[in-house]
Protein backbone atom coordinates (compact mmCIF):
# COMPACT_ATOMS: atom_id res chain seq x y z
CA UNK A 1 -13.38 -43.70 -30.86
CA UNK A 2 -14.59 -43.55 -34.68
CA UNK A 3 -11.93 -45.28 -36.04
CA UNK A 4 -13.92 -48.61 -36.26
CA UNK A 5 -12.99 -51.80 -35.36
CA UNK A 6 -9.13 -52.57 -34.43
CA UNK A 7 -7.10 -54.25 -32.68
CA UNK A 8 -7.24 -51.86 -29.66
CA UNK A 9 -11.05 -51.71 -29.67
CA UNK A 10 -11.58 -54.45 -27.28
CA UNK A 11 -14.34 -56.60 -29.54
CA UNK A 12 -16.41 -53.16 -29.15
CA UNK A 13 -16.99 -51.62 -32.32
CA UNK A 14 -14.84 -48.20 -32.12
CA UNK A 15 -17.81 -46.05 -32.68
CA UNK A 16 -18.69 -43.20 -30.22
CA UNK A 17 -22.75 -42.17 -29.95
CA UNK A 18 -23.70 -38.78 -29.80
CA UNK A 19 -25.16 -38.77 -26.05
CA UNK A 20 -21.72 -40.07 -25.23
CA UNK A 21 -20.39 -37.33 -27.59
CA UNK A 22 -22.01 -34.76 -25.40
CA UNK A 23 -21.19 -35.66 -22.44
CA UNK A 24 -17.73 -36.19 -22.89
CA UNK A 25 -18.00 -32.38 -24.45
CA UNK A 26 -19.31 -31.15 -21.13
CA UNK A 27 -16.86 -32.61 -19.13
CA UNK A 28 -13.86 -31.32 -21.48
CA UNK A 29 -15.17 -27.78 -20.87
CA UNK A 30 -16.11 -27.96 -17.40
CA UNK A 31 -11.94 -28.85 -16.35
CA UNK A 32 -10.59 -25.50 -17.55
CA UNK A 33 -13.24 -24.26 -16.35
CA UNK A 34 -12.32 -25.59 -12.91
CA UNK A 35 -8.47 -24.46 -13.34
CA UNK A 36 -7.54 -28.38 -14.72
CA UNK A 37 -5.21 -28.34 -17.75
CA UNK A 38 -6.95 -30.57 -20.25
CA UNK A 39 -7.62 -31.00 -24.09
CA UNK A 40 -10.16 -28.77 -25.20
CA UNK A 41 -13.80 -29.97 -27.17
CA UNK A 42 -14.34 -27.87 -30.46
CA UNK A 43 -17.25 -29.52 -31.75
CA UNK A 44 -19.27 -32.64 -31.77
CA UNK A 45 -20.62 -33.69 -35.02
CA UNK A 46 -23.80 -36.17 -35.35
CA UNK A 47 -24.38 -38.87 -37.96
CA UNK A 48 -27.45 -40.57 -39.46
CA UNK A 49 -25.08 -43.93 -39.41
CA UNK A 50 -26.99 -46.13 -36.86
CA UNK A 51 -24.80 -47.50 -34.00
CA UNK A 52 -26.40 -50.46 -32.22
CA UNK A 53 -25.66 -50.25 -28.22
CA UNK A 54 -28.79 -51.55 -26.12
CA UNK A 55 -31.18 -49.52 -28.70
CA UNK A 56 -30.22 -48.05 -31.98
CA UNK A 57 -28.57 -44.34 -31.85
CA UNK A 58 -26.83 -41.95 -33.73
CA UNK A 59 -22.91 -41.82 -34.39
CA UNK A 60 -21.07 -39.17 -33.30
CA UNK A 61 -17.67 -37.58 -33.53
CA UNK A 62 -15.82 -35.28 -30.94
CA UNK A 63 -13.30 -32.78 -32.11
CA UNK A 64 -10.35 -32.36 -29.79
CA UNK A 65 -8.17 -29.12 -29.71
CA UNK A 66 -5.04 -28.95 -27.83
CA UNK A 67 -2.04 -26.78 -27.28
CA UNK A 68 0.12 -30.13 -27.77
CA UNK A 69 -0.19 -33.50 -29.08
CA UNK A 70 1.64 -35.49 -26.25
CA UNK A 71 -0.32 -37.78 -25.01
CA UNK A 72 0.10 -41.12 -22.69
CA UNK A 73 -3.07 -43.00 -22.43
CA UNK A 74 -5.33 -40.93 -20.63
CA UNK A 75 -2.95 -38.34 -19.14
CA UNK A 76 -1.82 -35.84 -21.12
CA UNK A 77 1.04 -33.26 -21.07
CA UNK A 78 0.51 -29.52 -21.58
């Protein structure tokens, strides 16, 4: 997400909003919580750039921190 529009971004276009932001912040910080390995949120950042989904909101971007960077798709190795 944020990268704009590639290849990879399925005709979507490759922006995250900030209620998605959140929520995928809550659920980052909930797994350790819960004794789940897992990338950890830092920070989510808002934008005044409009993103257009079924109303106009706010761009976001998520800030991932993790102990390593080896990652397959969605599973990840710690």
């Amino acid at each position: 997400k944020c990268a704009g529009q590639t290849p990879y971004s399925r005709m979507g276009d490759g922006r995250a909003v900030l209620r998605s932001s959140i929520r995928e912040f809550l659920a980052s910080e909930a797994l350790p919580a819960l004794g789940i390995p897992s990338s950890r949120a830092l920070c989510v950042i808002g934008s005044s750039t409009p993103v257009w989904r079924e109303k106009k909101e706010s761009a976001a971007t998520l800030l991932r921190l993790a102990p390593s960077h080896v990652r397959f798709g969605h599973f990840e190795y710690f």
